[in-house]
N, C-alpha and C. Protein backbone atom coordinates (compact mmCIF):
# COMPACT_ATOMS: atom_id res chain seq x y z
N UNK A 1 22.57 -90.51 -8.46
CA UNK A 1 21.27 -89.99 -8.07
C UNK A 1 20.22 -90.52 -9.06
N UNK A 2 19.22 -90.87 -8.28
CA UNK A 2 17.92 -91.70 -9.43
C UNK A 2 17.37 -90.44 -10.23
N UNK A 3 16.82 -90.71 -11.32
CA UNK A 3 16.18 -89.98 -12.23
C UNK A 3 15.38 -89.89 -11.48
N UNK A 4 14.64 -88.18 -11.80
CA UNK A 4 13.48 -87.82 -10.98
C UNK A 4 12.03 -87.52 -12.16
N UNK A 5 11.24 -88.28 -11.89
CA UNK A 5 9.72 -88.31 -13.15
C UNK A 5 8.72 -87.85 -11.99
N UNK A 6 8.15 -86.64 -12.54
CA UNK A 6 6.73 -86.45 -12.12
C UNK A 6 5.79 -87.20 -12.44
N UNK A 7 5.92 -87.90 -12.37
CA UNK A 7 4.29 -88.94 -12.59
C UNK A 7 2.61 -88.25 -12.59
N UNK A 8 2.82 -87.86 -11.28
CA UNK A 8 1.96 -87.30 -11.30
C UNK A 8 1.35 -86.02 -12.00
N UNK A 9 1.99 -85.32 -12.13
CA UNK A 9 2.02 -84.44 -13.39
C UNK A 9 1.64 -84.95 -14.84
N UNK A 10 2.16 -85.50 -15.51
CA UNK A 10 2.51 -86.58 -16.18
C UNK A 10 0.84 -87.37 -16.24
N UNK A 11 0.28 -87.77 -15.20
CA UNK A 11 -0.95 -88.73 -15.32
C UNK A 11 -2.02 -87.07 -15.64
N UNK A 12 -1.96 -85.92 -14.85
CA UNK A 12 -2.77 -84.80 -15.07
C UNK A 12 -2.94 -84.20 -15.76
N UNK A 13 -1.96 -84.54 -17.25
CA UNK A 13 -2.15 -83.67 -17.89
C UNK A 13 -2.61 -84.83 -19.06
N UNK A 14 -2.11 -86.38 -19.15
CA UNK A 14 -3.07 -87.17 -19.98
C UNK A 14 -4.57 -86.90 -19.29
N UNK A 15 -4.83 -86.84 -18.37
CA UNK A 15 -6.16 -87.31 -17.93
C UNK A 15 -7.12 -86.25 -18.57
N UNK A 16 -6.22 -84.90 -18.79
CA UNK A 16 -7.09 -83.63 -18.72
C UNK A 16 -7.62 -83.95 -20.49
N UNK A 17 -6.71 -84.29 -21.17
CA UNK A 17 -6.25 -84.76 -22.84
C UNK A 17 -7.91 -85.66 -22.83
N UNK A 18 -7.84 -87.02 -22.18
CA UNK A 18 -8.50 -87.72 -22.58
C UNK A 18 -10.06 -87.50 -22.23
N UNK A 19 -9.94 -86.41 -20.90
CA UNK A 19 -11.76 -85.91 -20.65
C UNK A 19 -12.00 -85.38 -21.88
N UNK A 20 -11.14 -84.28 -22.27
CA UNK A 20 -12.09 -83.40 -23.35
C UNK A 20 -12.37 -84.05 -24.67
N UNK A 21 -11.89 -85.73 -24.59
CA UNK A 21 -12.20 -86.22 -25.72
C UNK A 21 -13.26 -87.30 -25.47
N UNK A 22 -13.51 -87.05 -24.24
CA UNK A 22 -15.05 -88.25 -23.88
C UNK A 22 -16.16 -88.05 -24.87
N UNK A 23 -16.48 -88.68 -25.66
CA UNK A 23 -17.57 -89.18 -26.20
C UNK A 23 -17.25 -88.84 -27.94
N UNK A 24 -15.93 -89.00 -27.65
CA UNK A 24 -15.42 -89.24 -29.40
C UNK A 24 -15.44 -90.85 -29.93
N UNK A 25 -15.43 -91.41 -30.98
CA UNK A 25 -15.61 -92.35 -31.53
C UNK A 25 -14.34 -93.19 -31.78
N UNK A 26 -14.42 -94.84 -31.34
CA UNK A 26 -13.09 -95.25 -31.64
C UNK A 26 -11.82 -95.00 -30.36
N UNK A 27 -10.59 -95.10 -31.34
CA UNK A 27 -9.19 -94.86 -30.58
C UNK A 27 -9.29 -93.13 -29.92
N UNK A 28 -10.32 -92.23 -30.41
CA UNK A 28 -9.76 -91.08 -30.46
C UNK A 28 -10.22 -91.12 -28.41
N UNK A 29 -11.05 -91.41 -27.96
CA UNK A 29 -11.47 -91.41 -26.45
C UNK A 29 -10.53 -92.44 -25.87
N UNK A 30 -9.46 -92.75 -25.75
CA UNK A 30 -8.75 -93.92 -25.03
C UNK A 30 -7.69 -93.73 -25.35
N UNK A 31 -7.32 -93.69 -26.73
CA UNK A 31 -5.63 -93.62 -26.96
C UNK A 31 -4.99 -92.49 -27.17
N UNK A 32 -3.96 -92.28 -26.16
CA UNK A 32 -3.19 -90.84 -25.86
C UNK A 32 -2.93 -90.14 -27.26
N UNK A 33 -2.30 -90.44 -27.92
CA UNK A 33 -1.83 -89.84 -29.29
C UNK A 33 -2.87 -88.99 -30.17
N UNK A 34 -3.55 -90.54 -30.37
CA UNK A 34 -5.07 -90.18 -31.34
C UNK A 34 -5.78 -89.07 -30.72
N UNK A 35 -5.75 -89.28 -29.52
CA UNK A 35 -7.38 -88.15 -28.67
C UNK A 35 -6.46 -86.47 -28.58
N UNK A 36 -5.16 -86.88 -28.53
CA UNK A 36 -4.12 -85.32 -28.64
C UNK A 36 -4.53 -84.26 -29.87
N UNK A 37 -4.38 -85.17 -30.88
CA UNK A 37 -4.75 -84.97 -32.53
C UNK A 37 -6.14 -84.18 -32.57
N UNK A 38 -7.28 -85.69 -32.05
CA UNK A 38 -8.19 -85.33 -32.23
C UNK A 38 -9.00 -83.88 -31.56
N UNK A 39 -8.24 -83.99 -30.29
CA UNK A 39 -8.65 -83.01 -29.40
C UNK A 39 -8.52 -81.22 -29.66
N UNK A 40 -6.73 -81.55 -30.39
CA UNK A 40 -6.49 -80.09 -31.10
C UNK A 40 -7.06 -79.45 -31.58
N UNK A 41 -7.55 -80.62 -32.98
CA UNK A 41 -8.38 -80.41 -34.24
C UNK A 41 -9.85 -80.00 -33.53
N UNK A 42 -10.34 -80.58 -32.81
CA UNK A 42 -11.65 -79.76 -32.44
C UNK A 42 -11.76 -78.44 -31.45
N UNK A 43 -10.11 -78.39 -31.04
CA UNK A 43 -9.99 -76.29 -30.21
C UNK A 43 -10.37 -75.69 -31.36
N UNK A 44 -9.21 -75.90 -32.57
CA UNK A 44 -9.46 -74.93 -33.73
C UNK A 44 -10.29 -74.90 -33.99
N UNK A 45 -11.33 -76.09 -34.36
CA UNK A 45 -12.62 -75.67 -34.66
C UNK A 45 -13.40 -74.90 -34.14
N UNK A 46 -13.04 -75.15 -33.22
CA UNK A 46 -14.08 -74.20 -31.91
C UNK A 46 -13.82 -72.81 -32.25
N UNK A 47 -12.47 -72.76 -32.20
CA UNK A 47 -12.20 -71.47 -32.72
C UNK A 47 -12.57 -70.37 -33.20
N UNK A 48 -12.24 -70.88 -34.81
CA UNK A 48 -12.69 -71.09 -35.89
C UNK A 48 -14.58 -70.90 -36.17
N UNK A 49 -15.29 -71.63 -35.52
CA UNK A 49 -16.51 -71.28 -35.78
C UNK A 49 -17.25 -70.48 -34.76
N UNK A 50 -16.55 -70.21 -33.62
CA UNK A 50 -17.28 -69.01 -32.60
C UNK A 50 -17.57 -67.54 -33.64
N UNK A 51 -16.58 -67.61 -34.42
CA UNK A 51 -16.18 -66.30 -35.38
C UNK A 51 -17.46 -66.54 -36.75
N UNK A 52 -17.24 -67.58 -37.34
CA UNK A 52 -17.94 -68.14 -38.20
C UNK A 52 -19.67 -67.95 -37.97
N UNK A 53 -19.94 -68.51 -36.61
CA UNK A 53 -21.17 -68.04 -35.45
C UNK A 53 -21.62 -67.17 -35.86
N UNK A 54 -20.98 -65.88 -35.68
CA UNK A 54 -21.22 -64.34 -35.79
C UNK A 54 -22.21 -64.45 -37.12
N UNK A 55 -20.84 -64.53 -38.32
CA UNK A 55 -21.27 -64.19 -39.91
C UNK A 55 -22.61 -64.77 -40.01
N UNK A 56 -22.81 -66.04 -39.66
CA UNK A 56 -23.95 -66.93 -40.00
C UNK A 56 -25.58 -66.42 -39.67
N UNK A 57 -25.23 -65.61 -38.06
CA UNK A 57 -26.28 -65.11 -37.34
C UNK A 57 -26.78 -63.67 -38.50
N UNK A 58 -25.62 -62.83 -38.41
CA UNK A 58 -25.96 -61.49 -39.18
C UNK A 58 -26.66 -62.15 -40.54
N UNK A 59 -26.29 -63.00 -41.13
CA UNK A 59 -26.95 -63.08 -42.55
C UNK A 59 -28.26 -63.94 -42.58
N UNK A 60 -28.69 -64.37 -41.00
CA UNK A 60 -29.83 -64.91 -41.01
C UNK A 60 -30.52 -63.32 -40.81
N UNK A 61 -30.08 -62.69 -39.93
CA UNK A 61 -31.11 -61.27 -39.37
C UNK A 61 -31.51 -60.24 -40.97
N UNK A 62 -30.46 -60.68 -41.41
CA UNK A 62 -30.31 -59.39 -42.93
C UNK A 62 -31.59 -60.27 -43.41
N UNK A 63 -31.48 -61.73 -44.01
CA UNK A 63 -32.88 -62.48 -44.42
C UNK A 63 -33.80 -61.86 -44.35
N UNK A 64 -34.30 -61.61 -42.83
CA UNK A 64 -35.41 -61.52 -42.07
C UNK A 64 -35.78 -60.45 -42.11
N UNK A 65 -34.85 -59.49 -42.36
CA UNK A 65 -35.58 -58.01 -42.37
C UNK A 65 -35.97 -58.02 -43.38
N UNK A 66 -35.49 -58.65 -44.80
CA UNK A 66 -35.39 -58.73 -46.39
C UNK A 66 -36.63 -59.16 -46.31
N UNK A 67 -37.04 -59.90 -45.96
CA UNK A 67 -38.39 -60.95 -45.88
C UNK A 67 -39.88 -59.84 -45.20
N UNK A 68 -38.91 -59.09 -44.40
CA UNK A 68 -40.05 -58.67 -43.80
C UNK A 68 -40.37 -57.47 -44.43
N UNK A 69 -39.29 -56.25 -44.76
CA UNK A 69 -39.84 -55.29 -45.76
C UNK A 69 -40.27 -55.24 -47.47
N UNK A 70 -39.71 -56.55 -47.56
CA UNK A 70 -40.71 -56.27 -49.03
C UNK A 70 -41.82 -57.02 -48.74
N UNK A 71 -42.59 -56.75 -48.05
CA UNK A 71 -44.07 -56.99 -47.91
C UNK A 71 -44.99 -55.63 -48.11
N UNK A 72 -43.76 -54.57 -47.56
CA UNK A 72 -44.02 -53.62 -47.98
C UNK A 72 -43.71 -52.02 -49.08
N UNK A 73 -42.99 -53.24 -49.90
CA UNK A 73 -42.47 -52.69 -51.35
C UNK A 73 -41.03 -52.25 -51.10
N UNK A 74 -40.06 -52.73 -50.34
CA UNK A 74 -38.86 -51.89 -50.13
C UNK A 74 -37.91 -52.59 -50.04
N UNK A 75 -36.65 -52.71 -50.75
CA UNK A 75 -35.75 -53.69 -50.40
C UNK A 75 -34.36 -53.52 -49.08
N UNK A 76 -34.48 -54.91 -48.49
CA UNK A 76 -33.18 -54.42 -47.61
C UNK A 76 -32.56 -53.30 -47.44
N UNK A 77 -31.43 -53.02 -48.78
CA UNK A 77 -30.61 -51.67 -48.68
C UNK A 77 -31.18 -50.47 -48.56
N UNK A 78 -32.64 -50.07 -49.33
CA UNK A 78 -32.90 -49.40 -49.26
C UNK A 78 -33.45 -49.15 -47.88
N UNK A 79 -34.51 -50.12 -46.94
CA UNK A 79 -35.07 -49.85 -46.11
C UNK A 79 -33.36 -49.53 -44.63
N UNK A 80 -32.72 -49.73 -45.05
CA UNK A 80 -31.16 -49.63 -43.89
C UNK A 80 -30.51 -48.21 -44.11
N UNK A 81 -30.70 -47.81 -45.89
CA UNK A 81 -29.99 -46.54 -45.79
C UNK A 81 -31.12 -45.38 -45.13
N UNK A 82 -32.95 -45.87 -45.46
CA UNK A 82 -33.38 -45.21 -44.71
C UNK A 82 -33.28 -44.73 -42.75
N UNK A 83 -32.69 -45.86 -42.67
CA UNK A 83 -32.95 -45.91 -40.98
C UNK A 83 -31.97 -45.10 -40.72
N UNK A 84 -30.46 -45.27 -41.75
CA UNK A 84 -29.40 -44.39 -40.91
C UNK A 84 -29.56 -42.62 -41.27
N UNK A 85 -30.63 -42.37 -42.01
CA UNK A 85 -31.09 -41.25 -42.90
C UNK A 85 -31.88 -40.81 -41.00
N UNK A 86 -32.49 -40.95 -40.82
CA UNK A 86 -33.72 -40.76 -40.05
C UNK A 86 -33.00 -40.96 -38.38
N UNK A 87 -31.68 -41.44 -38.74
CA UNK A 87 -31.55 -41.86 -36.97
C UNK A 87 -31.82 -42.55 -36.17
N UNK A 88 -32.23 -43.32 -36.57
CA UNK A 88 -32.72 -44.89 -36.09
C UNK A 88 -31.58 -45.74 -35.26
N UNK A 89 -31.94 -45.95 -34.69
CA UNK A 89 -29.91 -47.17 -34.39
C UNK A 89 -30.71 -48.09 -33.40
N UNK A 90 -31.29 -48.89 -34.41
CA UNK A 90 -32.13 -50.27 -33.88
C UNK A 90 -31.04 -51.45 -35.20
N UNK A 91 -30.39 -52.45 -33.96
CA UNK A 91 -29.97 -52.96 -34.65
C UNK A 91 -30.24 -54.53 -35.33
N UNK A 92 -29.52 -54.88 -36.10
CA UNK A 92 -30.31 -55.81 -37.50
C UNK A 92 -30.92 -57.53 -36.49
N UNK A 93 -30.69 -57.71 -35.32
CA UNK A 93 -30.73 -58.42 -34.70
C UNK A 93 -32.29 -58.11 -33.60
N UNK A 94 -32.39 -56.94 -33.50
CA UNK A 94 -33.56 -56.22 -32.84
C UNK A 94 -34.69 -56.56 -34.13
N UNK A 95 -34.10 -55.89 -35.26
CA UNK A 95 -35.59 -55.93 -36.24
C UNK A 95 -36.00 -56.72 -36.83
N UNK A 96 -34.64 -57.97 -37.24
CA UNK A 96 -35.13 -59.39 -37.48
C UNK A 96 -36.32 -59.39 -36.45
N UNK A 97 -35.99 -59.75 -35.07
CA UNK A 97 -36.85 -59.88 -34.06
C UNK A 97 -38.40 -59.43 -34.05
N UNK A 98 -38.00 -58.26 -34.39
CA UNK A 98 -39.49 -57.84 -34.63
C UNK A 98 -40.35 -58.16 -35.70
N UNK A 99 -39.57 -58.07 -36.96
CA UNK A 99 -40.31 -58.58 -38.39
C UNK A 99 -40.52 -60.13 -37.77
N UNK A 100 -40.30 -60.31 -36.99
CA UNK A 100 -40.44 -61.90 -37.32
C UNK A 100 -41.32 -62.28 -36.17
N UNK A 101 -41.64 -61.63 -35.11
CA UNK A 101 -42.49 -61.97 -33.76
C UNK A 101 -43.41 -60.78 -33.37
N UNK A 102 -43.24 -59.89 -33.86
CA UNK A 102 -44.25 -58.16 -33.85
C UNK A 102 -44.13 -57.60 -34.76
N UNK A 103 -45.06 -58.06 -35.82
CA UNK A 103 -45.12 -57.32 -36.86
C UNK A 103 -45.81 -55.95 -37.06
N UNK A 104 -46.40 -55.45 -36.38
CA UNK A 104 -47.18 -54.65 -35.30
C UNK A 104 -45.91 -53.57 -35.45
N UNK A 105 -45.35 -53.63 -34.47
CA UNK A 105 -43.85 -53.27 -34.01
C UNK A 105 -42.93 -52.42 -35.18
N UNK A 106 -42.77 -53.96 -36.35
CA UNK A 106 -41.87 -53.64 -36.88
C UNK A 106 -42.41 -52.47 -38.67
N UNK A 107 -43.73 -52.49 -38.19
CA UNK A 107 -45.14 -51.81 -39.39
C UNK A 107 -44.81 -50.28 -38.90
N UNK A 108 -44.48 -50.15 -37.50
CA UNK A 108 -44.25 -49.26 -37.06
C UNK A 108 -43.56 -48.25 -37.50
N UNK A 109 -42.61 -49.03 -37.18
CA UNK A 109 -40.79 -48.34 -37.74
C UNK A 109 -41.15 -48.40 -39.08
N UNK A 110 -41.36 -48.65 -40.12
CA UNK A 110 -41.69 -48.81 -41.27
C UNK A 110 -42.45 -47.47 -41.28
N UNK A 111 -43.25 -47.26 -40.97
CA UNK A 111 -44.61 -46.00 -40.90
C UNK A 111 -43.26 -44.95 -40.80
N UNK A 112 -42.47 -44.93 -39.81
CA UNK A 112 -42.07 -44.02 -39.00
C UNK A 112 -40.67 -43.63 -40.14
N UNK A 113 -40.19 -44.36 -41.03
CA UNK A 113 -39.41 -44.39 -42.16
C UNK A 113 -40.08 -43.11 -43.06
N UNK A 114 -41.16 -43.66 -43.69
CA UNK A 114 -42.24 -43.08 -44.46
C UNK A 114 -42.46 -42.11 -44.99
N UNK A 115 -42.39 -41.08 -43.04
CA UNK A 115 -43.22 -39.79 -43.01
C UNK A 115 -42.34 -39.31 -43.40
């Protein structure tokens, strides 16, 4: 009995290998092995920095609030332990936002700390 090869199988699952490596540099877009390697190495990354994403965002928003309340004498921690003091649950992604595009807004909440 002849050996039986899916070929086709076999061509679908290089083909799938070598799309996700379209517009890599070199052997890594053409040659099966290399673009396998290369291809891995950039899931994990992906991975790897969806998570990374997160951290990067929160410590831009913490900045921004930092930036935005000592304009009015108060630092970060202090102006955060006030909010959870008072009941506030506007979160650090909301008030970046505001210190940074309605300052109006965010003078507000500040006032509203205060009283």
């Amino acid at each position: 009995m002849p050996r039986s090869v899916n070929s086709v199988a076999s061509r679908e699952r290089r083909k799938k290998i070598l799309k996700r490596a379209k517009g890599q540099f070199g052997r890594r877009k053409n040659v099966l092995t290399v673009a396998k390697n290369s291809v891995e190495k950039g899931l994990s990354y992906a991975y790897r920095d969806r998570r990374t994403k997160k951290r990067n965002f929160r410590a831009l928003w913490i900045t921004r609030i930092n930036a935005g309340v000592r304009q009015y004498g108060m630092s970060y921690s202090v102006f955060i332990g006030k909010l959870a003091e008072k009941n506030i649950t506007l979160n650090r992604k909301t008030l970046a936002d505001l210190a940074m595009n309605n300052p109006d807004a965010f003078k507000a909440v500040i006032e509203e700390l205060n009283s």
